[in-house]
N, C-alpha and C. Protein backbone atom coordinates (compact mmCIF):
# COMPACT_ATOMS: atom_id res chain seq x y z
N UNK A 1 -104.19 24.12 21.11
CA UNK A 1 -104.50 22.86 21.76
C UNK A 1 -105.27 21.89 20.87
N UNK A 2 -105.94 22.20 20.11
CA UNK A 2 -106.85 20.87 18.97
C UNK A 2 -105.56 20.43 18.20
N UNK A 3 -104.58 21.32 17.85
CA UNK A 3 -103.62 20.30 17.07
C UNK A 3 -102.93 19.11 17.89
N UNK A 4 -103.16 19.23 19.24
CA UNK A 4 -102.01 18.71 20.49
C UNK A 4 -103.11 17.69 20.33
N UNK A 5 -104.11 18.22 21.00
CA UNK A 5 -105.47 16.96 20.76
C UNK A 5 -105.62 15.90 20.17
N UNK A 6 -105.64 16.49 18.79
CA UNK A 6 -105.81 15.85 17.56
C UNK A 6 -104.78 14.39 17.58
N UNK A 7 -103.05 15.16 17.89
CA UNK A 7 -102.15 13.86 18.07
C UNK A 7 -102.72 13.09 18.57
N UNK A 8 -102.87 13.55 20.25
CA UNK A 8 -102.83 12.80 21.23
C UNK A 8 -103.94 11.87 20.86
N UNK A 9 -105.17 11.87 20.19
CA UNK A 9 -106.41 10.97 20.13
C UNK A 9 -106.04 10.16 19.20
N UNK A 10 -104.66 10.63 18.43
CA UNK A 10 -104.38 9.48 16.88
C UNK A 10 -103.39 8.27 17.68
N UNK A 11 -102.78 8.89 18.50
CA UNK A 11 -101.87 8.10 19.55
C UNK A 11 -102.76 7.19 20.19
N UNK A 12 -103.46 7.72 20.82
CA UNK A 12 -104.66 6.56 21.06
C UNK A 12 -105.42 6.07 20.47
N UNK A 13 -105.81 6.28 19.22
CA UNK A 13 -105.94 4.94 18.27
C UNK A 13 -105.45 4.16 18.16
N UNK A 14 -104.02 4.25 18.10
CA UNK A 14 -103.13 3.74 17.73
C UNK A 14 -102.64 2.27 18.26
N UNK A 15 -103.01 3.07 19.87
CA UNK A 15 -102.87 1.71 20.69
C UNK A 15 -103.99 1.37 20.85
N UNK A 16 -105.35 1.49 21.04
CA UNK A 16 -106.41 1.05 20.74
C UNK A 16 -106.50 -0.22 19.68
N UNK A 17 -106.10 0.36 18.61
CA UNK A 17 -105.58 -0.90 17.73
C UNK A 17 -104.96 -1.83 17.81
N UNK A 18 -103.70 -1.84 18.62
CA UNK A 18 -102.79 -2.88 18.92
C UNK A 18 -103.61 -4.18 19.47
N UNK A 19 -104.62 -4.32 20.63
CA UNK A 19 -105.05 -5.28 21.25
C UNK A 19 -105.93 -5.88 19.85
N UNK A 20 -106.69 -5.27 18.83
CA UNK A 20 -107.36 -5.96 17.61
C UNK A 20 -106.81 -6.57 16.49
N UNK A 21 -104.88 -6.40 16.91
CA UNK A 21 -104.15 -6.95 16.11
C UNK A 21 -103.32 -8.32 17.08
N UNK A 22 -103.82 -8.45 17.89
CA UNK A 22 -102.88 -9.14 19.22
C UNK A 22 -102.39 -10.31 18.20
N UNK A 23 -104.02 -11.79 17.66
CA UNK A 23 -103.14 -12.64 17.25
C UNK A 23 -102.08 -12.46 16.08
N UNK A 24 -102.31 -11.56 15.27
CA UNK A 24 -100.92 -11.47 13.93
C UNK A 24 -99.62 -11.09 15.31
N UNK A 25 -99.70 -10.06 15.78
CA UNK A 25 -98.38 -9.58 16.73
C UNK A 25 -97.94 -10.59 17.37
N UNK A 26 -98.84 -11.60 18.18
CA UNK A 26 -98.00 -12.32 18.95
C UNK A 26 -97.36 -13.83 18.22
N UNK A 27 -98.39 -14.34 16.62
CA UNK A 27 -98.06 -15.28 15.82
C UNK A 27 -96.86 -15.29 15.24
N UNK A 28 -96.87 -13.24 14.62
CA UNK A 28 -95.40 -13.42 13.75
C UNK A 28 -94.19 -12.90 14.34
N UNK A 29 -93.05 -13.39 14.10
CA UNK A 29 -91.51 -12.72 14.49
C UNK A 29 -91.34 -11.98 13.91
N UNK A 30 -92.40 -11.47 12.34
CA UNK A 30 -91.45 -10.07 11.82
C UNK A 30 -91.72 -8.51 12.51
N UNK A 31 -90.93 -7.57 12.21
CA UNK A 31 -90.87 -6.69 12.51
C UNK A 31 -92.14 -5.99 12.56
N UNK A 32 -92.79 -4.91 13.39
CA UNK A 32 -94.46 -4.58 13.43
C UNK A 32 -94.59 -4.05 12.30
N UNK A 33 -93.53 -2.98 11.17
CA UNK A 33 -93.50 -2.58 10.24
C UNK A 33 -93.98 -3.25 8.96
N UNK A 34 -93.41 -4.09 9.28
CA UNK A 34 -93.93 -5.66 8.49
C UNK A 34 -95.34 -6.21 8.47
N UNK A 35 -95.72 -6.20 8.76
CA UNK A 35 -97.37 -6.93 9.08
C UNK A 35 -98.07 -6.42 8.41
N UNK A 36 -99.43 -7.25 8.51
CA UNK A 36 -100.81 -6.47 7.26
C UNK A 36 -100.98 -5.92 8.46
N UNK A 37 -101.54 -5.88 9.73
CA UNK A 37 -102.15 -4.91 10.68
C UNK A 37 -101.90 -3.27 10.69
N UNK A 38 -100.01 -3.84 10.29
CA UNK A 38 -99.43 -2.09 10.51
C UNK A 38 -99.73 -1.48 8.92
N UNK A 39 -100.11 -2.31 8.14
CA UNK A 39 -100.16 -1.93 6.61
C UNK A 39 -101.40 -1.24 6.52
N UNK A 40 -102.24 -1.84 7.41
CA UNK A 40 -103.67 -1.74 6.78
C UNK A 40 -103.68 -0.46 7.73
N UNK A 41 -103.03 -0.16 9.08
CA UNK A 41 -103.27 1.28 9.76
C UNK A 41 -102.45 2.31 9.09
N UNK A 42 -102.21 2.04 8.35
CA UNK A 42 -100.67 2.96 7.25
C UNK A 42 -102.07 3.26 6.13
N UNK A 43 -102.63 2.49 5.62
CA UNK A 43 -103.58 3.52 4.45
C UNK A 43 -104.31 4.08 5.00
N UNK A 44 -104.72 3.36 6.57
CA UNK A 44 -106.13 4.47 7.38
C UNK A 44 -105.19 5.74 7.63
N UNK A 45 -104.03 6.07 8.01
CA UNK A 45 -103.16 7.45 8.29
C UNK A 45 -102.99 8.21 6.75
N UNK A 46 -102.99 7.32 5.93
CA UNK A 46 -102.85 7.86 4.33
C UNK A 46 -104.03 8.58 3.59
N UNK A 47 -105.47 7.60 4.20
CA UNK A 47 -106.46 8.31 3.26
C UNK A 47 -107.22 8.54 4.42
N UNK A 48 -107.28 8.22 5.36
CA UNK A 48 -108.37 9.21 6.12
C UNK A 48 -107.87 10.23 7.63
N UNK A 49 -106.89 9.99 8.25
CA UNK A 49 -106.27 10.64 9.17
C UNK A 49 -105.27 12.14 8.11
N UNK A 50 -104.54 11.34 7.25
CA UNK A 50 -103.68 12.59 7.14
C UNK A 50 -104.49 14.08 6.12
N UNK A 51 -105.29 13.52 5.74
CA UNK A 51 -106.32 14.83 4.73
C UNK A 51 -106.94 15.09 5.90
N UNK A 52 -107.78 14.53 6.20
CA UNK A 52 -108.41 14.96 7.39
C UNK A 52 -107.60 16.51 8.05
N UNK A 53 -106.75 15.86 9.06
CA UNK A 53 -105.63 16.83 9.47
C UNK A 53 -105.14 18.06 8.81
N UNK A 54 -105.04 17.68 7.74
CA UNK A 54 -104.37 18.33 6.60
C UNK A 54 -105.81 19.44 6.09
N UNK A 55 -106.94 19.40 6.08
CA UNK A 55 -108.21 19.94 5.86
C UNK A 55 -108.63 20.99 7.31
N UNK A 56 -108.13 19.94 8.69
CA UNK A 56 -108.44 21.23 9.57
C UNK A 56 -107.28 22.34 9.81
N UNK A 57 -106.29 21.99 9.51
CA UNK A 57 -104.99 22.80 9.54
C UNK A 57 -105.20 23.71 8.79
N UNK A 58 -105.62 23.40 7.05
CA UNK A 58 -105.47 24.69 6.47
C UNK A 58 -107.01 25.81 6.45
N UNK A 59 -107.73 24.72 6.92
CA UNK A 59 -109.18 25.79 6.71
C UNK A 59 -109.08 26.52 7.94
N UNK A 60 -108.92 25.68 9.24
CA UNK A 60 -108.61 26.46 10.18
C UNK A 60 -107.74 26.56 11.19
N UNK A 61 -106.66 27.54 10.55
CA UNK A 61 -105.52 26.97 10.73
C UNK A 61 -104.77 28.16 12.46
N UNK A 62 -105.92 29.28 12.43
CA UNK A 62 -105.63 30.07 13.60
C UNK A 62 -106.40 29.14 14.49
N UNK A 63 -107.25 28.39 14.38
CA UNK A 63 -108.38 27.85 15.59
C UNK A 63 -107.44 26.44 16.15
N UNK A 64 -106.90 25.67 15.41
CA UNK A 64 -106.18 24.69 15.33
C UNK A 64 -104.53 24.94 15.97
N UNK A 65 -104.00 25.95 16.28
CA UNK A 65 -102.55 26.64 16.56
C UNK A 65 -103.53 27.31 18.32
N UNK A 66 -104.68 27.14 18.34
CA UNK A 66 -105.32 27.85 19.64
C UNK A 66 -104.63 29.09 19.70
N UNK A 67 -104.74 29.87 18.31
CA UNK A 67 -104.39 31.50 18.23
C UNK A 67 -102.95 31.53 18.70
N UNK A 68 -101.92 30.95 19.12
CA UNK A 68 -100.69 30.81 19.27
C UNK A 68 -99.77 31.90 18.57
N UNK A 69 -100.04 31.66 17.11
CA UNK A 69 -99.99 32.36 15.78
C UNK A 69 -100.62 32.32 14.70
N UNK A 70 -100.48 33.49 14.34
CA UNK A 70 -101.30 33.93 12.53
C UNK A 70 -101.33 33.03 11.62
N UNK A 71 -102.21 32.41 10.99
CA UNK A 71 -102.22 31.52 10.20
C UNK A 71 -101.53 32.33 9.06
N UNK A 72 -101.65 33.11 8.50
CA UNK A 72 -100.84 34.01 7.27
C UNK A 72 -99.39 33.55 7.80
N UNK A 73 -99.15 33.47 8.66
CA UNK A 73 -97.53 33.21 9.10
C UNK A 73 -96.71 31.62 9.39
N UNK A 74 -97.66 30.76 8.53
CA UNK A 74 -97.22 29.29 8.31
C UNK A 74 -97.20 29.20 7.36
N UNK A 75 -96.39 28.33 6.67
CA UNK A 75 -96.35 27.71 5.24
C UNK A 75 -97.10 26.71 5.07
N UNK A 76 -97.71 26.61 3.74
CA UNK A 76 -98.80 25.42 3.71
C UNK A 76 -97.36 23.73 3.55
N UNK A 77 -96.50 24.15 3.37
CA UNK A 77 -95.66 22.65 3.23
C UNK A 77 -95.46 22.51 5.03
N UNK A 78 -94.98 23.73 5.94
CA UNK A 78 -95.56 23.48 7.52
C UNK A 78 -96.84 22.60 7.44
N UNK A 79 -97.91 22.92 7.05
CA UNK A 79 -98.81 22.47 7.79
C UNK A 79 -99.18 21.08 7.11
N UNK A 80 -98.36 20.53 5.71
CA UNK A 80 -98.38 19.04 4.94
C UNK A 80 -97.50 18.68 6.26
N UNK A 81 -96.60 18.76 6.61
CA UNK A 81 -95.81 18.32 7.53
C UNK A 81 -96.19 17.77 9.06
N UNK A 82 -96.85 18.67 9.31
CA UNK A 82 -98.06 18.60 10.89
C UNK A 82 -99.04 18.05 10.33
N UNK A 83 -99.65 17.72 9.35
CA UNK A 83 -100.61 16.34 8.79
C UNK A 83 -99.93 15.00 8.99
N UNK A 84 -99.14 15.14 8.26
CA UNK A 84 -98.39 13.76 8.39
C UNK A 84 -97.41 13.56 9.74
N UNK A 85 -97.24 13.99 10.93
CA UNK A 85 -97.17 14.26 12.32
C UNK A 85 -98.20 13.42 12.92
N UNK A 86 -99.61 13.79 12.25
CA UNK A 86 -100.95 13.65 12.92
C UNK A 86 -101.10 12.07 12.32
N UNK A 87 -100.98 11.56 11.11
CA UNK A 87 -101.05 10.58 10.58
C UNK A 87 -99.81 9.41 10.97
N UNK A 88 -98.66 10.05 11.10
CA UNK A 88 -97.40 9.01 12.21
C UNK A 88 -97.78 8.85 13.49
N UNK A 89 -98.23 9.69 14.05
CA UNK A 89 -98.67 9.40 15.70
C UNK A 89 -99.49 8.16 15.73
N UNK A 90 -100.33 8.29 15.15
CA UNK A 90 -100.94 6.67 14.97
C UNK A 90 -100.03 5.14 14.80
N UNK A 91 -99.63 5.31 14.02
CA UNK A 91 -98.44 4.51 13.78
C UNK A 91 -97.69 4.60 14.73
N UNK A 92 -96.76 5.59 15.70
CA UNK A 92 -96.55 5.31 17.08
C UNK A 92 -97.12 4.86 17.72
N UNK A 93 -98.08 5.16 17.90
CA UNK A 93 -99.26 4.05 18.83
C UNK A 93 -99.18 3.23 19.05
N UNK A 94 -99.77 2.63 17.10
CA UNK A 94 -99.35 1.26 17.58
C UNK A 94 -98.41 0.30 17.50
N UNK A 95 -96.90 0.57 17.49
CA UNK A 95 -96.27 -0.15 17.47
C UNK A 95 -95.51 -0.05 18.82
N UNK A 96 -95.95 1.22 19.65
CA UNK A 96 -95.88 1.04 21.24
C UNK A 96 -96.82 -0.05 21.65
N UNK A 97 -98.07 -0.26 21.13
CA UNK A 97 -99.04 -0.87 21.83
C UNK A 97 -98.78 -2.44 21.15
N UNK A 98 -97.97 -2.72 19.89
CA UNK A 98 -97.39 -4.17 19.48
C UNK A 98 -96.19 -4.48 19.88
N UNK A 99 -95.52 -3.46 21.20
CA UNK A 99 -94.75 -3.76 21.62
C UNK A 99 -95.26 -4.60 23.05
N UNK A 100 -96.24 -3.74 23.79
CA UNK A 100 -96.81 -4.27 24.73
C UNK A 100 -97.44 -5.51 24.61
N UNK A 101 -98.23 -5.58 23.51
CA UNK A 101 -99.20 -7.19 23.43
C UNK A 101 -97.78 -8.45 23.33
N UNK A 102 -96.74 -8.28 22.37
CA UNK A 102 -95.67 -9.03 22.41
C UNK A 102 -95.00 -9.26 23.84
N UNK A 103 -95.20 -8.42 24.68
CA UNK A 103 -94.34 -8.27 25.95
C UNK A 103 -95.64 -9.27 26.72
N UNK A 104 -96.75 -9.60 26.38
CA UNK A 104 -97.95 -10.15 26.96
C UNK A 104 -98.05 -9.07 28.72
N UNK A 105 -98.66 -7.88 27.38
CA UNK A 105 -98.95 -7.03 28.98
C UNK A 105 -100.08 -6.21 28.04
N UNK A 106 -100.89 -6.83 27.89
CA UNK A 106 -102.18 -6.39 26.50
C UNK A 106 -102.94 -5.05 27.76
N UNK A 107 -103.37 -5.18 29.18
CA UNK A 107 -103.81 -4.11 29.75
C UNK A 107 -103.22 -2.96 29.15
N UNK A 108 -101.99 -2.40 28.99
CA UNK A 108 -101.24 -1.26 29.21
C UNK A 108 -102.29 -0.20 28.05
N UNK A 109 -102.22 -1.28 27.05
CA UNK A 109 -102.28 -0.31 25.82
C UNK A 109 -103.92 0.19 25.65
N UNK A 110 -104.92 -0.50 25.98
CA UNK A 110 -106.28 0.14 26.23
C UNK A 110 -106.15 1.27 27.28
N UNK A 111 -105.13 1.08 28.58
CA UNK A 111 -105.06 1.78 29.55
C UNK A 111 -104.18 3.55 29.22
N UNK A 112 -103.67 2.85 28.16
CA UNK A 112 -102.66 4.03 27.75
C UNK A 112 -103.57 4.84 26.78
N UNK A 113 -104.49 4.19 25.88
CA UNK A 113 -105.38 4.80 25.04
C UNK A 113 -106.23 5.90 25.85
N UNK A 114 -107.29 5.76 26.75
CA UNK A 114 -107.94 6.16 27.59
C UNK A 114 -107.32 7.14 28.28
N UNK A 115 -106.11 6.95 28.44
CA UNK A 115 -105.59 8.08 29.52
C UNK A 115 -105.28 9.70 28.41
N UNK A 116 -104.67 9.38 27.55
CA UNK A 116 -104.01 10.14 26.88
C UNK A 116 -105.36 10.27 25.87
N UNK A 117 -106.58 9.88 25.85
CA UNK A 117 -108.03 10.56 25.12
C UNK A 117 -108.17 11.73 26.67
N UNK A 118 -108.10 11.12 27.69
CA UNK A 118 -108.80 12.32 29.20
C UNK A 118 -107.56 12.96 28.74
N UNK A 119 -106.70 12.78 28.69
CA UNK A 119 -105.60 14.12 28.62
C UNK A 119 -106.16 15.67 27.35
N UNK A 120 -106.12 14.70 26.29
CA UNK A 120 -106.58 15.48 25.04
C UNK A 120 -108.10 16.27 25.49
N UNK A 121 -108.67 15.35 25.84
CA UNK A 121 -110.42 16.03 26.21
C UNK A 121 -110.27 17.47 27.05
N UNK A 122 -109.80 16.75 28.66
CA UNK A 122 -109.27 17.88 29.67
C UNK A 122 -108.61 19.01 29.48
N UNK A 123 -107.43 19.16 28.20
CA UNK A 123 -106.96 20.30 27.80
C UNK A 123 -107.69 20.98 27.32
N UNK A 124 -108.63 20.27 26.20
CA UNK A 124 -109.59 21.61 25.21
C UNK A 124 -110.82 21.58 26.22
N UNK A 125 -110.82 21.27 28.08
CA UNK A 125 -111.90 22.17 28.30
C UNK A 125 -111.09 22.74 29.16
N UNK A 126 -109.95 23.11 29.48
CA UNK A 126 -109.22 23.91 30.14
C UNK A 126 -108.82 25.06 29.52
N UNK A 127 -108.54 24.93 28.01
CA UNK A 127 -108.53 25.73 27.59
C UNK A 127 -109.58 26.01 26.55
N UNK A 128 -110.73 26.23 27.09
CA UNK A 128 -112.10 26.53 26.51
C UNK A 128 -112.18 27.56 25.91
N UNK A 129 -111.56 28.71 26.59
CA UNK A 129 -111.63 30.21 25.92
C UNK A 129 -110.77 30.33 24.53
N UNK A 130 -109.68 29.38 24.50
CA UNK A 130 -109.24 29.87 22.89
C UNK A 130 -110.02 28.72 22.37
N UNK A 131 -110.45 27.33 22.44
CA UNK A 131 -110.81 26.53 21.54
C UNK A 131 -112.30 26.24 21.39
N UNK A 132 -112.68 27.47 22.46
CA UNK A 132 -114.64 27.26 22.43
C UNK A 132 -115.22 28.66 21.46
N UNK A 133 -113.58 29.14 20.72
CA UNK A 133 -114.61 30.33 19.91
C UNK A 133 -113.91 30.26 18.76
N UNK A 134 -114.06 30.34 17.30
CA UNK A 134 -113.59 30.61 16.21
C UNK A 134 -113.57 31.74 15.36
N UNK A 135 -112.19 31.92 14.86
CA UNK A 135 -111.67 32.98 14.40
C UNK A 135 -110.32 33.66 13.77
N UNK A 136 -109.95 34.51 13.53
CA UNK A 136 -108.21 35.00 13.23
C UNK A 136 -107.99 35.46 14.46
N UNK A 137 -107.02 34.91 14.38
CA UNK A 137 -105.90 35.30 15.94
C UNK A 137 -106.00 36.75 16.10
N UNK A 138 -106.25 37.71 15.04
CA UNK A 138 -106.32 39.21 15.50
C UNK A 138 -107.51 39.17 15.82
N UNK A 139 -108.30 38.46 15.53
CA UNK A 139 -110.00 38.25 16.10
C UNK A 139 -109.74 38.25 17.54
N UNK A 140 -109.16 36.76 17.86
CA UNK A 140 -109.09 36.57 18.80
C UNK A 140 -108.31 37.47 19.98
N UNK A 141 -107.01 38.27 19.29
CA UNK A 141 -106.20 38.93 20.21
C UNK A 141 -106.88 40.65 20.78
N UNK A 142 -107.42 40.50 19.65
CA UNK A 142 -108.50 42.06 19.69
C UNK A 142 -109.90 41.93 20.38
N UNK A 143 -110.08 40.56 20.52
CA UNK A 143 -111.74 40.15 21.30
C UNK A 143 -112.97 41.23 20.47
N UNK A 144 -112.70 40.51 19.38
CA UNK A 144 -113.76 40.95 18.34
C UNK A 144 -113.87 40.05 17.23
N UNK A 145 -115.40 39.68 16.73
CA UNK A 145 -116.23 39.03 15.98
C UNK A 145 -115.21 37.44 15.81
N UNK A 146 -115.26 36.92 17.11
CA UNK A 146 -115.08 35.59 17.21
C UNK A 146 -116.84 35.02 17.01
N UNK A 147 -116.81 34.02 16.71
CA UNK A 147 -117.86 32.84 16.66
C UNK A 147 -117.75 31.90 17.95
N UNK A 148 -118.71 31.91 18.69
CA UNK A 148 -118.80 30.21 19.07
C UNK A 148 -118.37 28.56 18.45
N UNK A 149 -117.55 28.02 19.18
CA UNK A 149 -117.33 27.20 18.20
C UNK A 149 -118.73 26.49 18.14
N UNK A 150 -119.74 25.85 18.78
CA UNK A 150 -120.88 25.08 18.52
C UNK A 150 -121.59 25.90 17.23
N UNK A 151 -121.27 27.04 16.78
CA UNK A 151 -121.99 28.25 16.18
C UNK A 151 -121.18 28.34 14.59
N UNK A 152 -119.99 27.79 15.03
CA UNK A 152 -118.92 28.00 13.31
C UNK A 152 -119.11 26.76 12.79
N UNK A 153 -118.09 27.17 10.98
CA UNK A 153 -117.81 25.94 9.89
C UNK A 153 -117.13 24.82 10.82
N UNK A 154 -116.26 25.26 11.40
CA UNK A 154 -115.09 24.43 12.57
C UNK A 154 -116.01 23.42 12.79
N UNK A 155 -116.82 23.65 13.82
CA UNK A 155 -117.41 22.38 14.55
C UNK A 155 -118.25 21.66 13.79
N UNK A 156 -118.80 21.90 12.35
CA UNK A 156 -118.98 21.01 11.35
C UNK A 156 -117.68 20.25 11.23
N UNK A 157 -116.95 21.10 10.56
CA UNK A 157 -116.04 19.63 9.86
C UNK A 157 -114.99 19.00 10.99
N UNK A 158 -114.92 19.27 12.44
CA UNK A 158 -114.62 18.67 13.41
C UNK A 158 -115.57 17.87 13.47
N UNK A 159 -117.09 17.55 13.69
CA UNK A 159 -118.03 16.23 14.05
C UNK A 159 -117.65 15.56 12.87
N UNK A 160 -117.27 15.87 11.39
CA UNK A 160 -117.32 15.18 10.14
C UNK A 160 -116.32 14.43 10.17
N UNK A 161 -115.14 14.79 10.88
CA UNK A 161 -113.95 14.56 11.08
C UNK A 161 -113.81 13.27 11.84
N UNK A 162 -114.36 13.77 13.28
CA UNK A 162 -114.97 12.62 14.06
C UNK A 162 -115.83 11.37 13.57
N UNK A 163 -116.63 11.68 13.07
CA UNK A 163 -117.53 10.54 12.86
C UNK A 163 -116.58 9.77 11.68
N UNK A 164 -116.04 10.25 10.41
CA UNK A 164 -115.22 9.61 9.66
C UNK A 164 -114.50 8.32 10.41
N UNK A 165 -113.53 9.38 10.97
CA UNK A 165 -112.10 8.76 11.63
C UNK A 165 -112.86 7.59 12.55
N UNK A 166 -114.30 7.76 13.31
CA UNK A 166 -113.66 6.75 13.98
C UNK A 166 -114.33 5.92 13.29
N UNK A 167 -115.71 6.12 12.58
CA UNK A 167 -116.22 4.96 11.78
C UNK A 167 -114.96 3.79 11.11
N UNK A 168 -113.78 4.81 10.43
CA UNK A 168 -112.92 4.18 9.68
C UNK A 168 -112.26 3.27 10.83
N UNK A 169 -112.20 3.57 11.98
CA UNK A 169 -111.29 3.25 12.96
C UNK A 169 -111.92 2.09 13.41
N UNK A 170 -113.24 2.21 13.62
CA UNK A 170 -114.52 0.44 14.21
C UNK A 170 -114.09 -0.14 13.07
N UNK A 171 -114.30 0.42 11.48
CA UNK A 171 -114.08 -0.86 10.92
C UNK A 171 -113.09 -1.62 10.72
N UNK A 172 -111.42 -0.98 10.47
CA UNK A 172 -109.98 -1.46 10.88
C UNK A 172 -110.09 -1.85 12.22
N UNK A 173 -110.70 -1.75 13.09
CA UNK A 173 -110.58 -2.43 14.32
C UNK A 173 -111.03 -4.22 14.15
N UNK A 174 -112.32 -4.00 13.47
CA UNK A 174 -112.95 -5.21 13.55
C UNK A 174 -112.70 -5.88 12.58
N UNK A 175 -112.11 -5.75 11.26
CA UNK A 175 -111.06 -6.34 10.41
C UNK A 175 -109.96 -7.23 10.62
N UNK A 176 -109.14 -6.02 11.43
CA UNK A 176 -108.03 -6.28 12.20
C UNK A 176 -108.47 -7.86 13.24
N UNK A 177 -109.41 -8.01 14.21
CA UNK A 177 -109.44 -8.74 14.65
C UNK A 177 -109.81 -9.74 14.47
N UNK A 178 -110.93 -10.04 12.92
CA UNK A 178 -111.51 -10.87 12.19
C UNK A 178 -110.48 -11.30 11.12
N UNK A 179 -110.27 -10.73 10.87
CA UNK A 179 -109.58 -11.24 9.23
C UNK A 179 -108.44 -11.16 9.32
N UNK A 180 -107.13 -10.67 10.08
CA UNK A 180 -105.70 -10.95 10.02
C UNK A 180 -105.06 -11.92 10.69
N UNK A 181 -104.22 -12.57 10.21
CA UNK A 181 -103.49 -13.77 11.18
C UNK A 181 -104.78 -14.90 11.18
N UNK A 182 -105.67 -14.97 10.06
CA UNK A 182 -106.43 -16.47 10.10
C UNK A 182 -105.52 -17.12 9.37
C-alpha cells in the first residue's frame, strides 16, 4: 500500500498544481505538454519525485510492496520503472486538472486532489499492520523481528521524502502562479 499511496499523493499534486497554472492553461491554445507549467512539473518528477521513489523502492523495497512480495524477487530495472510510474502520475494529474481549469470547472481539481490524498491516507491506516512495521516479508510472514515503523530507517527517509517533495511542490506551486503566463 505506500507504493499505491505514494501514486495516489503524486496524482494529487498533480492536480493541486493545475489551479497555480490556471492563467498560462486558460491564455494558451497549445497543447498542456507544451507549456512552461507542464515543463517546469516534468523536472520536479525528474529530480525530485522520481529518485525519491526510486530511493524508497530500492532501500525498502519489502515495506513499500506492503510484504506482497520478496524484495530479492524484483528486478532493480522493475523498480526504475515503478519510479518513473510514481514520477508520470504527477504529470497525469495535471493535465487531468489542465483539462478541468480549460473546461472552466477549476473546483474539480482541488476537490479531486483532497479526495484521492483521504483515499491514500485511509488505506495506510487500514492497513496499519503491514505498513506500521518494517521489515523482510519473511520477517513479516514469520512475525519475527519486524520494527515499528515510527522506530525504523523507513520513517526517516519517508518524513525526508515528505518534507522535500512538498517543500519542492510550495515552491513550483508559487512560481507557477507568480511567474508563468506574465
Amino acid at each position: 500500500m505506500p507504493l499505491v499511496a505514494l501514486i495516489l499523493l503524486n496524482v494529487a499534486a498533480g492536480l493541486a498544481l493545475a489551479p497555480a497554472a490556471a492563467r498560462e492553461l486558460r491564455a494558451s491554445p497549445r497543447a498542456v505538454p507544451a507549456l512552461r507549467s507542464f515543463a517546469a512539473l516534468c523536472w520536479h518528477a525528474g529530480l525530485v519525485a522520481l529518485p525519491a521513489a526510486f530511493y524508497l523502492l530500492v532501500r525498502h523495497t519489502d515495506w513499500m510492496f506492503s510484504y506482497a512480495t520478496g524484495g530479492a524477487h524484483i528486478p532493480s530495472a522493475a523498480l526504475l520503472v515503478l519510479s518513473s510510474v510514481v514520477g508520470a502520475s504527477a504529470l497525469g494529474g495535471f493535465a487531468l486538472g489542465a483539462r478541468w481549469m480549460r473546461d472552466h470547472r477549476p473546483q474539480l481539481a482541488p476537490i479531486a486532489a483532497g479526495a484521492l490524498t483521504v483515499v491514500a491516507l485511509a488505506g495506510l491506516v487500514a492497513l496499519r499492520t503491514r505498513a506500521g512495521v518494517v521489515g523482510t516479508t519473511a520477517q513479516f510472514r514469520g512475525g519475527f523481528g519486524l520494527v515499528p515503523f515510527w522506530s525504523s530507517r523507513a520513517s526517516t527517509a519517508v518524513l525526508l521524502v515528505a518534507m522535500v517533495q512538498g517543500g519542492a511542490l510550495a515552491w513550483l506551486g508559487w512560481n507557477l502562479r507568480a511567474r508563468i503566463a506574465r
